[in-house]
Protein backbone atom coordinates (compact mmCIF):
# COMPACT_ATOMS: atom_id res chain seq x y z
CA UNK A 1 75.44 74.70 62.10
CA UNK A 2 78.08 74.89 64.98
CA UNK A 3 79.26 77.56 67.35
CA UNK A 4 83.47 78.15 66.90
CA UNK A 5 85.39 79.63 69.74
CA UNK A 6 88.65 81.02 68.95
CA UNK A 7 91.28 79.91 71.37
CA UNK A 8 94.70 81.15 72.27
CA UNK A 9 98.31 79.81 73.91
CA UNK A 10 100.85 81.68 76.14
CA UNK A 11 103.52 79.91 77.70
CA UNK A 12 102.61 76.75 76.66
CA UNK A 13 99.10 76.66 77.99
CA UNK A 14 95.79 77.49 76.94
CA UNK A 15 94.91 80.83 77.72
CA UNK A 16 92.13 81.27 81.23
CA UNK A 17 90.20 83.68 79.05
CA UNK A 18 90.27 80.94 76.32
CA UNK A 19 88.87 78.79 78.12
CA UNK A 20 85.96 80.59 79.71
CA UNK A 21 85.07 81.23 76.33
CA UNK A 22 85.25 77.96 75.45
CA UNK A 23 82.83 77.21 78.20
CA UNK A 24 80.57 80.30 77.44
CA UNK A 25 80.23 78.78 73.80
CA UNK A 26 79.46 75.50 74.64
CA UNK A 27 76.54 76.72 76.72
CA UNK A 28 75.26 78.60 73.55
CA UNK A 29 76.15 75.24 71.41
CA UNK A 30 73.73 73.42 73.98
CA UNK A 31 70.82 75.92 73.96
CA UNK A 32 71.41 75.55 70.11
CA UNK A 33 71.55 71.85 69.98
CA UNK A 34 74.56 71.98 68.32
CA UNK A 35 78.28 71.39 68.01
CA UNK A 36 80.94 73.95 70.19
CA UNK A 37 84.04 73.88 68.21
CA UNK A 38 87.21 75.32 69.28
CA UNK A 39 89.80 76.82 66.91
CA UNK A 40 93.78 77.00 67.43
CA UNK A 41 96.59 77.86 65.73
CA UNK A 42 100.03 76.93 67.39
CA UNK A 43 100.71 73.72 69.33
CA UNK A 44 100.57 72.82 73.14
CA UNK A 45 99.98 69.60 75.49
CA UNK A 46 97.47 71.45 77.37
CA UNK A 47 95.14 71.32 73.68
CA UNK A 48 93.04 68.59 75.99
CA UNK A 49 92.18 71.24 78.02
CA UNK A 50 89.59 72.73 75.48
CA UNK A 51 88.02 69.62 75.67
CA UNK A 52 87.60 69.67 79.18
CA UNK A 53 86.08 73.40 79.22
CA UNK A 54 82.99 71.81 76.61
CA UNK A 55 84.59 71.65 73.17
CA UNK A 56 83.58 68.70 71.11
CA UNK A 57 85.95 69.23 67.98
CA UNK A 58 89.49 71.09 68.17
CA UNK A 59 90.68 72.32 64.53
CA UNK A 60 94.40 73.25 64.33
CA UNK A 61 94.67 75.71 62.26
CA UNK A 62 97.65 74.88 60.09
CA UNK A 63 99.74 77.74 57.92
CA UNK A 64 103.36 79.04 58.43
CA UNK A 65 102.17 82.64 57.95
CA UNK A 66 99.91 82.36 61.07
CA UNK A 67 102.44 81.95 63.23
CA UNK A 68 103.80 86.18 62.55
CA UNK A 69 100.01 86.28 64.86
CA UNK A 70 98.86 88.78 61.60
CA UNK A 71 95.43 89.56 62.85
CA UNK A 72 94.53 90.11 58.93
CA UNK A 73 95.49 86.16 58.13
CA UNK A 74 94.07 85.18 61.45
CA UNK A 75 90.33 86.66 60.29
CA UNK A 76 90.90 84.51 57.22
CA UNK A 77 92.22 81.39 58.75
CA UNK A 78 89.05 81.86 61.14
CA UNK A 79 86.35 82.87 57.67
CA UNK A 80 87.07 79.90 55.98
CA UNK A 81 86.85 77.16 59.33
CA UNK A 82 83.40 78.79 60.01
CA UNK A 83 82.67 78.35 56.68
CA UNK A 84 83.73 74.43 56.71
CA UNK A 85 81.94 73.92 59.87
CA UNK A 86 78.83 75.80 58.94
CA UNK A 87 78.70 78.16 61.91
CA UNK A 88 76.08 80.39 63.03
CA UNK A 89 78.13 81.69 66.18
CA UNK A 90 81.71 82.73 66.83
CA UNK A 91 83.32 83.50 70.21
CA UNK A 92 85.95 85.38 71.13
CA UNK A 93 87.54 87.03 74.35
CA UNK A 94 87.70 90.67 74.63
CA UNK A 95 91.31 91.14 74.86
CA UNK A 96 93.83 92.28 72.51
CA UNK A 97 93.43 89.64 69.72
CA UNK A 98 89.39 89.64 70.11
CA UNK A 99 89.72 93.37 69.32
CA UNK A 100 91.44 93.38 66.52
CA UNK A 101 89.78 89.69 64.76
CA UNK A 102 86.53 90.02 65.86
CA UNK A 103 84.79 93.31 64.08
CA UNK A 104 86.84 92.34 60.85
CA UNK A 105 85.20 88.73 60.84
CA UNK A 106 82.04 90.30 61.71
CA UNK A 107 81.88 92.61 58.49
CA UNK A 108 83.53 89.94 56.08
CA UNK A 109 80.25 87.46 57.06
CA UNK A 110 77.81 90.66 57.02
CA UNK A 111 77.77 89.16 61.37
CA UNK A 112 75.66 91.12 64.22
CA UNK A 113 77.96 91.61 66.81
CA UNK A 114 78.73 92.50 70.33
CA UNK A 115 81.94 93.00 71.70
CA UNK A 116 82.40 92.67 75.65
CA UNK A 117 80.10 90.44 76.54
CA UNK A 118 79.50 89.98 80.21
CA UNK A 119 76.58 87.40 80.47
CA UNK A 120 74.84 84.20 79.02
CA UNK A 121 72.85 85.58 75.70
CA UNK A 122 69.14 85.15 75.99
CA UNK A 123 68.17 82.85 73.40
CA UNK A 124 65.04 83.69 71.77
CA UNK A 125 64.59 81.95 68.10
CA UNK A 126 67.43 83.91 65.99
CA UNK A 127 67.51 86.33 67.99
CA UNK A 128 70.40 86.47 70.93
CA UNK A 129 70.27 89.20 73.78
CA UNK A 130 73.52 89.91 74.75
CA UNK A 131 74.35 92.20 78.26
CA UNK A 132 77.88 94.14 77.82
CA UNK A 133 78.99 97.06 80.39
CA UNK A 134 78.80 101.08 79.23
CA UNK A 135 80.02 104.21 79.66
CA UNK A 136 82.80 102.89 81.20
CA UNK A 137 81.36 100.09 83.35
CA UNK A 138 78.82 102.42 85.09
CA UNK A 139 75.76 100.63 83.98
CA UNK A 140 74.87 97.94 81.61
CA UNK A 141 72.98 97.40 78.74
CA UNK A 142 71.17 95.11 76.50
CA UNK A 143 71.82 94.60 72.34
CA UNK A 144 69.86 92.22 70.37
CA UNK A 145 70.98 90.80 66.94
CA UNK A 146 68.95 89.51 64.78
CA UNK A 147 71.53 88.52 62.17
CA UNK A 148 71.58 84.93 60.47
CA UNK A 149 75.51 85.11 61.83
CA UNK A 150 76.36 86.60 65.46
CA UNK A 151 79.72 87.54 66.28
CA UNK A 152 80.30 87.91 70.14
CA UNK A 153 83.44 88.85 72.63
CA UNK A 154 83.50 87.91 76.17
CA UNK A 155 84.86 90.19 78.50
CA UNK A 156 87.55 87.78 80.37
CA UNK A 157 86.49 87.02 83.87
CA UNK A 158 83.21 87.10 83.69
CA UNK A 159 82.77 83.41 84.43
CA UNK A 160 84.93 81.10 86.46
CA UNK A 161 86.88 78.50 84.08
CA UNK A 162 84.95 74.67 84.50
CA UNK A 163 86.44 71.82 83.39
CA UNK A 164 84.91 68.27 83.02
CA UNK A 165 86.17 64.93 81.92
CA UNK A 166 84.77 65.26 78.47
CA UNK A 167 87.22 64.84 75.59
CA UNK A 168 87.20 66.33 72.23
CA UNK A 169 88.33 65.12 69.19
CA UNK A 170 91.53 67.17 67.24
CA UNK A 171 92.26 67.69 63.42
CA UNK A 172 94.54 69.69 61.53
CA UNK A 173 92.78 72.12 59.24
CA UNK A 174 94.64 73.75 56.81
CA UNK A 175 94.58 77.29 55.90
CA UNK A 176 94.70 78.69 52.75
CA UNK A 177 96.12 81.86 52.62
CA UNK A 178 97.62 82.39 49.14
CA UNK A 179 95.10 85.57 48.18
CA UNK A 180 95.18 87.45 51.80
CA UNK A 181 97.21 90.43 50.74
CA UNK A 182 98.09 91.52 54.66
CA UNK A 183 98.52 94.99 54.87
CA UNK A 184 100.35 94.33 58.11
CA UNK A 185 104.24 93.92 58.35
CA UNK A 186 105.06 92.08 61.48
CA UNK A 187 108.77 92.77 62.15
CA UNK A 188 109.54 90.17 65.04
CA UNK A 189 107.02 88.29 67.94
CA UNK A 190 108.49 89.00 71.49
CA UNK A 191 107.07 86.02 74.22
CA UNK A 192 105.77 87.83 77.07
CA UNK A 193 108.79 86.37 79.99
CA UNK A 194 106.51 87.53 82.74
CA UNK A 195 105.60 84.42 84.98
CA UNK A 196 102.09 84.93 85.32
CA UNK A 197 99.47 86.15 82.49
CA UNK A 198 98.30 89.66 83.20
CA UNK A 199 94.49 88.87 82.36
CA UNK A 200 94.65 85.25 84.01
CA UNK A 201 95.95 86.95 87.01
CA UNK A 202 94.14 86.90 90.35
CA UNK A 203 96.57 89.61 91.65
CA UNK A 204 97.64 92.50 89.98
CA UNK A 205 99.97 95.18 91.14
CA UNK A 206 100.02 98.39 88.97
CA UNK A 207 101.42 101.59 88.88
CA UNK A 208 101.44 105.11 87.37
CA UNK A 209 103.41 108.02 87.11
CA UNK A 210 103.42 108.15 90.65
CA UNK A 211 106.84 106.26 90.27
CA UNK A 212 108.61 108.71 88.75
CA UNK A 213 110.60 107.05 86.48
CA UNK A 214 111.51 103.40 85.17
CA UNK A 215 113.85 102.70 87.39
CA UNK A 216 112.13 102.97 90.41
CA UNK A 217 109.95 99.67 89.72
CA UNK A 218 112.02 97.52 91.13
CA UNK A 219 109.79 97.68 94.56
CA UNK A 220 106.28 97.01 92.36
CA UNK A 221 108.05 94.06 90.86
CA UNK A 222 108.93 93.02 94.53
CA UNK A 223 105.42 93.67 95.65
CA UNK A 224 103.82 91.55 93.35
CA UNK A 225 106.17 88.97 93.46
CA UNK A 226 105.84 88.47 96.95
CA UNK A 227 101.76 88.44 96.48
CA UNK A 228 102.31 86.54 93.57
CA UNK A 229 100.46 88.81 91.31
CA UNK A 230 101.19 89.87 87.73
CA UNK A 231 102.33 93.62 87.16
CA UNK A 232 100.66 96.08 85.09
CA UNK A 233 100.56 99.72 84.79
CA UNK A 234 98.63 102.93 83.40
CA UNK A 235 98.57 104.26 79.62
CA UNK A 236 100.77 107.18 80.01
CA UNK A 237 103.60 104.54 82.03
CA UNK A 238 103.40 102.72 78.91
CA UNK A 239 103.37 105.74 76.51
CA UNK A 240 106.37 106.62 77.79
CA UNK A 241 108.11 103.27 77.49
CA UNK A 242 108.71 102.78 81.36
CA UNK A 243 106.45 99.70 80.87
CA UNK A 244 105.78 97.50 78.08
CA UNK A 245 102.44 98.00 76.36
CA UNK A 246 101.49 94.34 76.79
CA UNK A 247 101.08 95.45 80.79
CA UNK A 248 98.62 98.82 79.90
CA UNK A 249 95.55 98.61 81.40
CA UNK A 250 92.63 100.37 80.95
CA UNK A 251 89.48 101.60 78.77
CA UNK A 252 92.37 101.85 75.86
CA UNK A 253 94.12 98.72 77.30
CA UNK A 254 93.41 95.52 78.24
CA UNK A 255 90.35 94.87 80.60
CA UNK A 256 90.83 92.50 83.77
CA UNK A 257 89.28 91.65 86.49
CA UNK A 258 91.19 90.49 89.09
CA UNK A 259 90.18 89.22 92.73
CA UNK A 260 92.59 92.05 93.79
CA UNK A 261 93.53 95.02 92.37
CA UNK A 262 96.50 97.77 93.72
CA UNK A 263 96.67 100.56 92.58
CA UNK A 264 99.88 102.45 93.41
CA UNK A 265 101.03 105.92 92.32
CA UNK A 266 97.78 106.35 90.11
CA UNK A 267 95.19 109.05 89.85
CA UNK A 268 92.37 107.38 88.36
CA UNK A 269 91.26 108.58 85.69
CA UNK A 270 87.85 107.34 83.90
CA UNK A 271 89.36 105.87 81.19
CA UNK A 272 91.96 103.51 83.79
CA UNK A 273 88.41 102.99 86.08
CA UNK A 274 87.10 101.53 82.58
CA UNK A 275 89.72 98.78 82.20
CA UNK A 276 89.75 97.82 85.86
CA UNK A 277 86.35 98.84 88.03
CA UNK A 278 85.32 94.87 87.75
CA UNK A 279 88.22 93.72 90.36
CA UNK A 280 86.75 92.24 93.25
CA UNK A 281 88.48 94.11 95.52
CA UNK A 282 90.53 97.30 94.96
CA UNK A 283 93.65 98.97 97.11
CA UNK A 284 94.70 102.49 96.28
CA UNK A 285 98.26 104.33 97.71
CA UNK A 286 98.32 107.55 96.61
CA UNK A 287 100.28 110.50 98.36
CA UNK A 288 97.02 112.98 96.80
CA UNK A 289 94.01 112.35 99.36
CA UNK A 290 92.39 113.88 96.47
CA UNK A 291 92.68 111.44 93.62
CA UNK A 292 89.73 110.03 92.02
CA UNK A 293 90.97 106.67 92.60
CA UNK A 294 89.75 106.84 96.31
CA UNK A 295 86.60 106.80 94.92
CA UNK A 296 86.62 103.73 93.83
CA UNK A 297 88.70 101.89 96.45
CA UNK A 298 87.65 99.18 98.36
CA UNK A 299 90.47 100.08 100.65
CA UNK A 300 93.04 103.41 100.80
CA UNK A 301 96.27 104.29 101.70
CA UNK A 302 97.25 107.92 101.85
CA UNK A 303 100.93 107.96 101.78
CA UNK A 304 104.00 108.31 100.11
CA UNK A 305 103.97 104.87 97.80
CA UNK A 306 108.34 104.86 98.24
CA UNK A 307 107.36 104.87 101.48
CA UNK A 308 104.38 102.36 102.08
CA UNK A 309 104.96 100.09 99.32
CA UNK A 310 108.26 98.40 101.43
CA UNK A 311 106.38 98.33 104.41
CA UNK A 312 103.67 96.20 102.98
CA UNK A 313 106.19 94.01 100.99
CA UNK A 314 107.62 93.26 104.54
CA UNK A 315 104.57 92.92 106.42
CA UNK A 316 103.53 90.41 103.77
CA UNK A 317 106.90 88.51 104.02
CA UNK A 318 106.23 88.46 107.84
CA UNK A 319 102.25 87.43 107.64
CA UNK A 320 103.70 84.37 104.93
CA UNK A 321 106.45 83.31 107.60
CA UNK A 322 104.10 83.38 110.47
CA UNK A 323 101.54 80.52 108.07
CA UNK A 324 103.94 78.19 107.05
């Protein structure tokens, strides 16, 4: 019996969210007396790194076809190393490749499951009670399973990443794949050339159609360059290709949680409050003294965003000149 966390890369590195789940599954493996064993496919110098977040074995997850990121050969690739390590419990994050691994695994190994995961389960014999958010991040709630297997997502951010000395040992496991008939035709993988990972981010500038168009997101780039944030934006920016998708955010979206949140030329709507409402702090401009997103804010500007948005870029050039 083990507990397997699936891990990710971007830009070389292990993903933050990877490794706080990394760290959230090796608490289970020690309530469980057990083995934590993280899973990767792709290579990185940083795979020490898994180690040092409570991993005791790495398996590299070794197949040409997983490198197209098909989610239906990564739920296979991911079935058959639970099945060589004997594991009771598999981790995910919450984010785009949780989503779309996590329920499949779940119903191939007949797997209670809970997807979002904000807290340490509760650890009663088989039995794991597991605390997610609902309707929308309003309130929380409690879901026991009871299943031989459990299948669990952590929403990212929920813990700080900690990393120890300890080392883990690495092997190459390899993947067979020759009777996954994938359903999925990947076309081409774009890297993401953004500096900073949106859900690793402890900044985040966004922005809706407040803007107006594409081109006038020059200034949001500037903003968050000078904060040193990532960028992000709301569903309909994205539906509209002003954005790329990878940057939607949102109940639909990806879910972050940021130290610090702006929210710049959007309404807030529920379903944006859903992706976002766990920011530490949140900063609305909006030219509608209206918008729902006041609500919510931590702090508000009413104004004109072509208007404010420069003026804070330079008053944050001046407060950074003034503390060197």
């Amino acid at each position: 019996m083990s507990v397997i966390i699936y891990t990710e890369i971007s830009k070389g590195k292990i993903k933050k969210s990877s490794l706080e789940a990394v760290n959230y599954g090796s608490r289970i493996a020690a309530q469980l007396n057990t083995t934590a064993v993280a899973l990767i496919a792709g290579d990185t110098d940083a795979i020490a790194d898994l180690g040092k977040a409570g991993a005791k074995k790495v398996l590299k997850l070794k197949n040409d076809k997983l490198a197209n990121l098909d989610s239906q050969y990564l739920t296979a690739a991911i079935e058959q190393a639970a099945a060589a390590e004997g594991a009771s419990v598999i981790i995910f994050s919450h984010d785009f490749t949780g989503k779309a691994i996590a329920p499949r695994l779940a119903a191939r190994l007949k797997a209670g499951m809970v997807a979002g995961a904000i807290d340490n389960p509760v650890i009663s014999g088989d039995s794991f009670t597991v605390k997610k958010n609902v309707f929308s991040g309003k309130a929380t709630a409690e879901y026991k399973i009871n299943s031989a297997k459990k299948v669990i997502s952590l929403l990212p951010s929920s813990f700080p990443v900690v990393l120890t000395d300890n080392t883990a040992e690495t092997a190459d496991f390899a993947v067979n794949l020759d009777n996954v008939n994938s359903l999925i035709k990947v076309k081409e993988v774009k890297q993401d050339t953004s500096e900073l990972n949106l859900a690793d981010a402890e900044i985040v500038v966004s922005a809706g159609r407040g803007l107006k168009g594409p081109e006038n997101w020059g200034m949001i780039e500037d903003l968050a360059k000078t904060l040193g944030a990532a960028t992000a934006c709301s569903r309909p920016v994205s539906d509209m290709n002003w954005r790329s998708h990878h940057e939607h955010v949102g109940q639909t979206g990806l879910a972050i949680r940021p130290n610090l949140y702006f929210a710049i030329g959007i309404s807030g709507a529920i379903q944006h409050l859903a992706g976002v409402n766990g920011s530490k702090t949140i900063v609305v401009i909006n030219s509608d003294k209206e918008a729902p997103f006041f609500k919510s804010a931590d702090y508000g500007i009413v104004g004109d965003a072509f208007e404010v948005v420069p003026k804070l870029i330079q008053a944050v050039k001046n407060f950074k000149a003034g503390h060197n």
